[in-house]
PDB file of N, CA and C in Angstrom:
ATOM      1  N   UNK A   1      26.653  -6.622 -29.651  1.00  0.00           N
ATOM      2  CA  UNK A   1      27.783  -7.509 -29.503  1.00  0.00           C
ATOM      3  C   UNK A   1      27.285  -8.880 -29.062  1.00  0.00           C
ATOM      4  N   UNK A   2      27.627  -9.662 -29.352  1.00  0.00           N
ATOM      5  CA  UNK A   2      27.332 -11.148 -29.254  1.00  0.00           C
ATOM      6  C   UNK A   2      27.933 -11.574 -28.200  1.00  0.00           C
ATOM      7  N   UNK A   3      27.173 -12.390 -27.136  1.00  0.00           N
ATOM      8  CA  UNK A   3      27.991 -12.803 -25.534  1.00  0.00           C
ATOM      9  C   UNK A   3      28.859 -13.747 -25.544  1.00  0.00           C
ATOM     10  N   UNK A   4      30.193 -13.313 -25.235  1.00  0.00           N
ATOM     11  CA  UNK A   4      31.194 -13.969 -25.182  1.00  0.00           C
ATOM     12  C   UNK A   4      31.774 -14.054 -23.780  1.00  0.00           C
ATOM     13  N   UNK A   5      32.182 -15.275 -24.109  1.00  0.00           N
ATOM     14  CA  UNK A   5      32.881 -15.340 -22.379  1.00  0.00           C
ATOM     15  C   UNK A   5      33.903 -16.034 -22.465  1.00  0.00           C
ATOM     16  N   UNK A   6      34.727 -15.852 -21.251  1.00  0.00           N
ATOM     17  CA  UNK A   6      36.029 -16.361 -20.416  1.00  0.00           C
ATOM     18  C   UNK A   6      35.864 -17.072 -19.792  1.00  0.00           C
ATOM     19  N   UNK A   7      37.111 -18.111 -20.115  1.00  0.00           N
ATOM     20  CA  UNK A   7      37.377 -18.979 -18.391  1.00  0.00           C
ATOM     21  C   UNK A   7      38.307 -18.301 -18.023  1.00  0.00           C
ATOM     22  N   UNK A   8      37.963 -18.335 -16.408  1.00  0.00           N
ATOM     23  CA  UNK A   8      38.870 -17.896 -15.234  1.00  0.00           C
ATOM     24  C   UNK A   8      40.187 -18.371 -15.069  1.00  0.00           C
ATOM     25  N   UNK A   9      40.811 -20.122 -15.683  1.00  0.00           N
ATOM     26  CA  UNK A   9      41.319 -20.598 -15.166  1.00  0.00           C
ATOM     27  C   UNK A   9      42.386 -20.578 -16.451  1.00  0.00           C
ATOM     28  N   UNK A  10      42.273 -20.467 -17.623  1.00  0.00           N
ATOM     29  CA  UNK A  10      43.089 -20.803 -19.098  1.00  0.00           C
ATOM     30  C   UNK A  10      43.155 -19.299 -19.400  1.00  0.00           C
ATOM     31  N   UNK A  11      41.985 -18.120 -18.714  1.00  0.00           N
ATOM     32  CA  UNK A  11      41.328 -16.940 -19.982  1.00  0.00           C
ATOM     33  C   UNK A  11      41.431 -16.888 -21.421  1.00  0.00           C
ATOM     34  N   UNK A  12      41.253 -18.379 -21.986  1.00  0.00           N
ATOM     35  CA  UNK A  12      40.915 -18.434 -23.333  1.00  0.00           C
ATOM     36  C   UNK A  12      39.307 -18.192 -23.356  1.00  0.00           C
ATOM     37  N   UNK A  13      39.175 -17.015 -24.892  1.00  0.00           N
ATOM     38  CA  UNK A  13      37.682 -16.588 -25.027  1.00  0.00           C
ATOM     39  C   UNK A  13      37.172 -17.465 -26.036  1.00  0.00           C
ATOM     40  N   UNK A  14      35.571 -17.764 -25.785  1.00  0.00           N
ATOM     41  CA  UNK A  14      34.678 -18.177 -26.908  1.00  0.00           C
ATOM     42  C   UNK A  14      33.691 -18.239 -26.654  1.00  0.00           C
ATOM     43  N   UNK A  15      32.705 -18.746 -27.186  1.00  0.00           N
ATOM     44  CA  UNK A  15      31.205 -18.545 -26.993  1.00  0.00           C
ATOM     45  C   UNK A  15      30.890 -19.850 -26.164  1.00  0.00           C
ATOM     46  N   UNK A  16      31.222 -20.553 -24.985  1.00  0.00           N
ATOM     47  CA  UNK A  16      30.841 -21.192 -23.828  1.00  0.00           C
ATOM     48  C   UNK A  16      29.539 -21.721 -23.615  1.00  0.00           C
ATOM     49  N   UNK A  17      29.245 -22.597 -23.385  1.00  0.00           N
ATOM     50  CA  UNK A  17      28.018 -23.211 -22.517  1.00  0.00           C
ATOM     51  C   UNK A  17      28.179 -23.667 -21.417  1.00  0.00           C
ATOM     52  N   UNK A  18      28.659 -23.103 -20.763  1.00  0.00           N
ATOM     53  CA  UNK A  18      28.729 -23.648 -19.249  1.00  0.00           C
ATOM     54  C   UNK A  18      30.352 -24.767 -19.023  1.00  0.00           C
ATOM     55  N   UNK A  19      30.812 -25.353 -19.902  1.00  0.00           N
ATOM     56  CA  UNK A  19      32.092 -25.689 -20.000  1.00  0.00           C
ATOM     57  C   UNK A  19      33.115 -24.820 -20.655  1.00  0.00           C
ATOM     58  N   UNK A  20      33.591 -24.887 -20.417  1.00  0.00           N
ATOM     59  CA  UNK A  20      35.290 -24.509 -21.390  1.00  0.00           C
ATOM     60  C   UNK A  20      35.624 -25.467 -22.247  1.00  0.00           C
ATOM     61  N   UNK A  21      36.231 -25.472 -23.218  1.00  0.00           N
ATOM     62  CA  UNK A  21      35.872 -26.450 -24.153  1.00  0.00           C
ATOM     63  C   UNK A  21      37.514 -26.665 -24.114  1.00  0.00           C
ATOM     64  N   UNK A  22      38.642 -25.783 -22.878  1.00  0.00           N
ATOM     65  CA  UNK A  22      39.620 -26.460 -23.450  1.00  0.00           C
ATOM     66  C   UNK A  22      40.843 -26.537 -22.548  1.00  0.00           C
ATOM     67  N   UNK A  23      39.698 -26.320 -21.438  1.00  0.00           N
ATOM     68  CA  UNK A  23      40.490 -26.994 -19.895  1.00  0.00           C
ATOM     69  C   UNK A  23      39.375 -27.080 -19.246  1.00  0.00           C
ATOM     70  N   UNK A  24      38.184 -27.783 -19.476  1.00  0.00           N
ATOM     71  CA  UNK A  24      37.339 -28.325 -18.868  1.00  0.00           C
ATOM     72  C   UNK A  24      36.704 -27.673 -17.702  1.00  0.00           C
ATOM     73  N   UNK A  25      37.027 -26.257 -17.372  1.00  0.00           N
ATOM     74  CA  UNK A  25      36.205 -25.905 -15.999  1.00  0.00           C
ATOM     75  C   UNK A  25      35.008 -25.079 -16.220  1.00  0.00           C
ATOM     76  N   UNK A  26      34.354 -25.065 -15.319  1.00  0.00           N
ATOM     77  CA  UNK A  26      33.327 -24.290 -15.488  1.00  0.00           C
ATOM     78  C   UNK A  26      33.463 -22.583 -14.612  1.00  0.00           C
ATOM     79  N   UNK A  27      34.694 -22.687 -14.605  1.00  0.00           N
ATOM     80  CA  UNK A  27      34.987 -20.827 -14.004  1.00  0.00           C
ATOM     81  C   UNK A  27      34.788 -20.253 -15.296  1.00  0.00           C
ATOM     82  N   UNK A  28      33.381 -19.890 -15.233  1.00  0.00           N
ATOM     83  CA  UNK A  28      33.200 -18.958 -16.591  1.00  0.00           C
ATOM     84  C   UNK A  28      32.665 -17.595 -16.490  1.00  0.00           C
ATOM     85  N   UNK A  29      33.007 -15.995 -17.313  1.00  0.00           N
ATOM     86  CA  UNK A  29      32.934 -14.864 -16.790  1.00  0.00           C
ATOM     87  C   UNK A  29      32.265 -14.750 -18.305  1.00  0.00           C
ATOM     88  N   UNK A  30      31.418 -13.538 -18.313  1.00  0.00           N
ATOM     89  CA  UNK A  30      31.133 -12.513 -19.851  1.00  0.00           C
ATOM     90  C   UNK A  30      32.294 -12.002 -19.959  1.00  0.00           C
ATOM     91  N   UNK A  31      32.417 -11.756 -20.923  1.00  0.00           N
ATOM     92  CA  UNK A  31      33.309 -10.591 -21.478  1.00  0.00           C
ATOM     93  C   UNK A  31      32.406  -9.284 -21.864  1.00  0.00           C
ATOM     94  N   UNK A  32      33.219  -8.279 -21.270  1.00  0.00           N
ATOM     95  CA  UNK A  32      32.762  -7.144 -21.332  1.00  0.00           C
ATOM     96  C   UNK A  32      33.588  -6.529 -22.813  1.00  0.00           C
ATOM     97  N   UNK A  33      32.690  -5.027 -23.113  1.00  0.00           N
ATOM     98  CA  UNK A  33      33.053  -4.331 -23.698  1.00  0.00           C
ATOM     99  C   UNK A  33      34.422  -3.493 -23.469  1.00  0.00           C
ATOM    100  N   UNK A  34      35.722  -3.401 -24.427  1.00  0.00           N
ATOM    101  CA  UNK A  34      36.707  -2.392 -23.696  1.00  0.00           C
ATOM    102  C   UNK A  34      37.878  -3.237 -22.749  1.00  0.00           C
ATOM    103  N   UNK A  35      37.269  -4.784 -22.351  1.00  0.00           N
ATOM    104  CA  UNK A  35      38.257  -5.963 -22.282  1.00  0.00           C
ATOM    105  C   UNK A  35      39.130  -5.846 -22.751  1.00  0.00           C
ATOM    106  N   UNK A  36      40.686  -5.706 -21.984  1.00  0.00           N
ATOM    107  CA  UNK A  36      42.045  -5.725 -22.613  1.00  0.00           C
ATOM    108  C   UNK A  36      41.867  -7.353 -23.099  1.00  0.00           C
ATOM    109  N   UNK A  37      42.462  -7.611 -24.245  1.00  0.00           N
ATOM    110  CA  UNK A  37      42.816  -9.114 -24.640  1.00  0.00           C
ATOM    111  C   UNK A  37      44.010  -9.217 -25.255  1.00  0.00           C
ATOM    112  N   UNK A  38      44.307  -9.970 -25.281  1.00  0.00           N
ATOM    113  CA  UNK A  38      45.816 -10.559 -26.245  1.00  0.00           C
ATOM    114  C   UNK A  38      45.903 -11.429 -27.125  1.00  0.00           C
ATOM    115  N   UNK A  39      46.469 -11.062 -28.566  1.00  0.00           N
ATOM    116  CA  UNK A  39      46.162 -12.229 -29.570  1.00  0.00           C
ATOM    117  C   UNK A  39      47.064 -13.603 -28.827  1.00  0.00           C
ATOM    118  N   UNK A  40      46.977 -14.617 -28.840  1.00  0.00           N
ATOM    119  CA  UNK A  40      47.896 -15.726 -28.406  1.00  0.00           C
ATOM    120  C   UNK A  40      48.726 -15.979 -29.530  1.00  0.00           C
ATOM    121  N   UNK A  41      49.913 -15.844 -29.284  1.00  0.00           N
ATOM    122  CA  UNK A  41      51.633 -16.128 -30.040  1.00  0.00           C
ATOM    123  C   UNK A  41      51.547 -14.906 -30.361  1.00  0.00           C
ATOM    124  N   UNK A  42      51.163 -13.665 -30.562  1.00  0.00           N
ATOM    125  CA  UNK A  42      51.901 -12.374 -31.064  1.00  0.00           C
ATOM    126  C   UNK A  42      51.858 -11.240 -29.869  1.00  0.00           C
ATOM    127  N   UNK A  43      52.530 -10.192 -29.860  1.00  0.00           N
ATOM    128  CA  UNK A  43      52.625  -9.255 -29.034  1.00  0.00           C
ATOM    129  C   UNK A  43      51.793  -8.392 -28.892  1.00  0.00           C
ATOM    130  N   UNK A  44      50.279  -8.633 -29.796  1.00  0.00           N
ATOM    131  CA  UNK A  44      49.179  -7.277 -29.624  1.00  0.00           C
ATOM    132  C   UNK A  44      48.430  -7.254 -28.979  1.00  0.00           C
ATOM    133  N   UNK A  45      48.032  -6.267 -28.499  1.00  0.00           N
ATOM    134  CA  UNK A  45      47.573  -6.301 -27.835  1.00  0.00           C
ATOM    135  C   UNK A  45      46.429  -5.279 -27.255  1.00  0.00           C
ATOM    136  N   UNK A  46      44.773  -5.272 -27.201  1.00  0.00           N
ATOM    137  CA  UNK A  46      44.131  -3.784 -27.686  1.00  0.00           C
ATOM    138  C   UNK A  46      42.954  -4.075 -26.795  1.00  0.00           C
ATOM    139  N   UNK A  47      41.701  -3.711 -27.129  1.00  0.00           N
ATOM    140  CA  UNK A  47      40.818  -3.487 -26.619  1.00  0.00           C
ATOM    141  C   UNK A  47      39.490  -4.130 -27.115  1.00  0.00           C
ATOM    142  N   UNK A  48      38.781  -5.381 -26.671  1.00  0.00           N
ATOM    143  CA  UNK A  48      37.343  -5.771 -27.436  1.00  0.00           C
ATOM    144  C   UNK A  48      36.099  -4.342 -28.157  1.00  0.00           C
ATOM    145  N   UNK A  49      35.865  -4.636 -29.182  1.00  0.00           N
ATOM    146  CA  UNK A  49      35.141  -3.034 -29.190  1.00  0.00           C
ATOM    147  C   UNK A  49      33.867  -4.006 -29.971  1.00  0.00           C
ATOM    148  N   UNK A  50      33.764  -4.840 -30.509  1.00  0.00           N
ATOM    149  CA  UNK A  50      32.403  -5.476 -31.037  1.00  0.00           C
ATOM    150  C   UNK A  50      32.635  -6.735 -31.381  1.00  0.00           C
ATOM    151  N   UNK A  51      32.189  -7.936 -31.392  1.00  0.00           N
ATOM    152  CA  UNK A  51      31.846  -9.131 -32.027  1.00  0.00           C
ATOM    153  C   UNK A  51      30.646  -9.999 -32.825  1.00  0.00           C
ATOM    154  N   UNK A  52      31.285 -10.551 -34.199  1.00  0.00           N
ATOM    155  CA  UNK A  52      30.389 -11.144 -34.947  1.00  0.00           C
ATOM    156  C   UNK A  52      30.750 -12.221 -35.514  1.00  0.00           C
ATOM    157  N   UNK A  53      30.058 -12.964 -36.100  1.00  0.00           N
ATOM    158  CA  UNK A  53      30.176 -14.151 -36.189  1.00  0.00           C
ATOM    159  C   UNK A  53      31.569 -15.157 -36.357  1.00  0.00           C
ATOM    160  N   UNK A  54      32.392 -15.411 -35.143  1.00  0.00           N
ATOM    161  CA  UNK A  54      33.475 -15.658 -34.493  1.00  0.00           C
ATOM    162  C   UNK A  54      34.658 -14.403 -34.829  1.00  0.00           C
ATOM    163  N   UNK A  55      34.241 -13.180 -35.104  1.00  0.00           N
ATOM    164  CA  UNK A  55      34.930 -12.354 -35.807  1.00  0.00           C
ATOM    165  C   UNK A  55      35.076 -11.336 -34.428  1.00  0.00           C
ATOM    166  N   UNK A  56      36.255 -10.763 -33.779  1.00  0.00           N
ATOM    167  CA  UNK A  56      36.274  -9.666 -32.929  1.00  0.00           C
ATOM    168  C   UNK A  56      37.075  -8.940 -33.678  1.00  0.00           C
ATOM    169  N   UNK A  57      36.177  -7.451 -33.326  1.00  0.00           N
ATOM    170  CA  UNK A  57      37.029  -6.147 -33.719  1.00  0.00           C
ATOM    171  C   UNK A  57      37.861  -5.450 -32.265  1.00  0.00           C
ATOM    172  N   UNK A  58      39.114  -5.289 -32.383  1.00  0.00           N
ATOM    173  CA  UNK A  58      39.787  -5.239 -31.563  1.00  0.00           C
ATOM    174  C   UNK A  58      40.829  -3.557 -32.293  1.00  0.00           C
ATOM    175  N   UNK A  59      40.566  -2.683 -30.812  1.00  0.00           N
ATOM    176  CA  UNK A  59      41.135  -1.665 -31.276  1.00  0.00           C
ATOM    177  C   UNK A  59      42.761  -1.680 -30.594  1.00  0.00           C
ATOM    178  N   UNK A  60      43.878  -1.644 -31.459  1.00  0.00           N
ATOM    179  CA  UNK A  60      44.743  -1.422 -30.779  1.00  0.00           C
ATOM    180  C   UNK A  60      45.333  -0.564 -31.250  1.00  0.00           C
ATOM    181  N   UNK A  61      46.564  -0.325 -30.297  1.00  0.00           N
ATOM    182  CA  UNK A  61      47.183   1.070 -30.423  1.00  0.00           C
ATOM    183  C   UNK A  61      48.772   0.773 -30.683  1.00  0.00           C
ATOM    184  N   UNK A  62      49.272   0.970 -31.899  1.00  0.00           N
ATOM    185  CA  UNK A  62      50.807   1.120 -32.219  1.00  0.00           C
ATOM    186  C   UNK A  62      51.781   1.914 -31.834  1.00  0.00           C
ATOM    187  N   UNK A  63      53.216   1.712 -32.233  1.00  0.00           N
ATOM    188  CA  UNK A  63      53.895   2.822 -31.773  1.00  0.00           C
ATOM    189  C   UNK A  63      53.470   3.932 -32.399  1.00  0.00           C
ATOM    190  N   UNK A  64      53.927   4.931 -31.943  1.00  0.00           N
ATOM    191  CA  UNK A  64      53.253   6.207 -32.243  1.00  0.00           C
ATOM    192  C   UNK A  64      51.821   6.343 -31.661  1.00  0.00           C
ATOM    193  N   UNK A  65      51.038   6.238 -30.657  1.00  0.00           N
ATOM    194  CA  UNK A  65      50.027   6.115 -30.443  1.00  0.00           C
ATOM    195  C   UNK A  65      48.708   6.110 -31.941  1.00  0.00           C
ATOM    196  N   UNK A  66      49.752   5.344 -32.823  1.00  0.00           N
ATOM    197  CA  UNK A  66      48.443   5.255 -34.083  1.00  0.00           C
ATOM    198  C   UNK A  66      47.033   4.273 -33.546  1.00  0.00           C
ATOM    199  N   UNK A  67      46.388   5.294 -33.579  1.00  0.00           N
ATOM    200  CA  UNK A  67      45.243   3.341 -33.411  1.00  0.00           C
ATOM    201  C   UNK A  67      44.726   3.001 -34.600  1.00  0.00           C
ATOM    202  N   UNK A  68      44.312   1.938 -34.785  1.00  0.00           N
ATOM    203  CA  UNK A  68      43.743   1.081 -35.832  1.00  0.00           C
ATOM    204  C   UNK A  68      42.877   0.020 -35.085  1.00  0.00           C
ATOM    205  N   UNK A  69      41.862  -0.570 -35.666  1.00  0.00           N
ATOM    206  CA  UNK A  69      41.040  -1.698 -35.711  1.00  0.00           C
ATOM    207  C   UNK A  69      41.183  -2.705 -36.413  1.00  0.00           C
ATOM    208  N   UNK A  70      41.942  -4.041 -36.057  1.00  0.00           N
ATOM    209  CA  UNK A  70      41.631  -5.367 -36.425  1.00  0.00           C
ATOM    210  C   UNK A  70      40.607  -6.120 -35.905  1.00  0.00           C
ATOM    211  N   UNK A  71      40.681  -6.959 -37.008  1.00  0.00           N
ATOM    212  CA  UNK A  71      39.448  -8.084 -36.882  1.00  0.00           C
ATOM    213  C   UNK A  71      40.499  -9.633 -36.420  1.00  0.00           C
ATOM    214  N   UNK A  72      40.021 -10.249 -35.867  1.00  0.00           N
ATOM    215  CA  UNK A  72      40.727 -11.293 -35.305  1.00  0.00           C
ATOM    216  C   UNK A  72      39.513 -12.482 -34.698  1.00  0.00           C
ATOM    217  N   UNK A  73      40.268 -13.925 -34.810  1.00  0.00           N
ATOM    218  CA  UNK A  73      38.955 -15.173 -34.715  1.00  0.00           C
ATOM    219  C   UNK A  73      39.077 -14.863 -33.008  1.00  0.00           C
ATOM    220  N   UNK A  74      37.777 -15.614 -32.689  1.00  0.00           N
ATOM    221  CA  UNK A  74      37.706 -15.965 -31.305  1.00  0.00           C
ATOM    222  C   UNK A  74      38.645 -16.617 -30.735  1.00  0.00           C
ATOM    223  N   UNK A  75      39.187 -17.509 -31.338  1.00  0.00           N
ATOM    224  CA  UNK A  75      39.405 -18.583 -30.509  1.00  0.00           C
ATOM    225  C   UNK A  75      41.268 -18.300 -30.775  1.00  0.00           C
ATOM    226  N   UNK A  76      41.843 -16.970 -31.458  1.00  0.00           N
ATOM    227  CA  UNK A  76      43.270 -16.416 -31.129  1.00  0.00           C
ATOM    228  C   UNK A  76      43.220 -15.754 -29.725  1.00  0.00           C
ATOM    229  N   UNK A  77      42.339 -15.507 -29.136  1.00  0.00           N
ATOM    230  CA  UNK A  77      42.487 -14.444 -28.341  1.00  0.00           C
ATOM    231  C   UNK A  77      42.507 -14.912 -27.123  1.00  0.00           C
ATOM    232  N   UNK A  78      43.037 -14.053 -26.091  1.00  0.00           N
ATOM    233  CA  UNK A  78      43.030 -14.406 -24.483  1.00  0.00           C
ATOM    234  C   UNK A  78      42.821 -12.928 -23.907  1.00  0.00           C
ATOM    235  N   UNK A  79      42.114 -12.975 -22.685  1.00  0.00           N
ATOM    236  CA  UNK A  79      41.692 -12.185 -21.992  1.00  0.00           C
ATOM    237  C   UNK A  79      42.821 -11.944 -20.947  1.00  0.00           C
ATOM    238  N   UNK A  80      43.201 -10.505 -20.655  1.00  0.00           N
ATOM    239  CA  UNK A  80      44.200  -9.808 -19.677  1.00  0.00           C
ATOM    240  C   UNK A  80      43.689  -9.813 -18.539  1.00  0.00           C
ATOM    241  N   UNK A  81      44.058 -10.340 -17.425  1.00  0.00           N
ATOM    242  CA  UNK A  81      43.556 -10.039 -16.078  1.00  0.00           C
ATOM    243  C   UNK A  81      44.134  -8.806 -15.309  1.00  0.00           C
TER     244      UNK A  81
END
């Protein structure tokens, strides 16, 4: 999985250098494997399970406890605290 990280202060995810590229702080965390996240503007909501080139596979779970795996960009997503 490719190291991705959070700010503390927005929890918008992306691949970081020491800034946030989009509230300027430097409260920055890894993202772990199994990270609840949330697409931003829709209601889904699942689990980080791998990332590639700005591409996350995200397992979530529907009604009916169906699960499925989407792929979704970096820079839709926000991290659940």
């Amino acid at each position: 999985m490719k190291n991705l990280y959070y700010c503390m202060d927005c929890r918008r995810i992306a691949g970081f250098n020491g800034v946030c590229s989009y509230c300027q702080s430097q409260n920055i965390k890894e993202l772990a494997k199994k990270s609840p996240v949330n697409v931003i503007g829709t209601k889904i909501k699942g689990k980080v399970m791998n990332a590639k080139d700005h591409r996350v596979d995200i397992l979530c779970v529907d009604e009916g406890n169906i699960k499925t795996i989407r792929q979704f960009e970096v820079e839709k997503l926000r991290k659940i605290l």
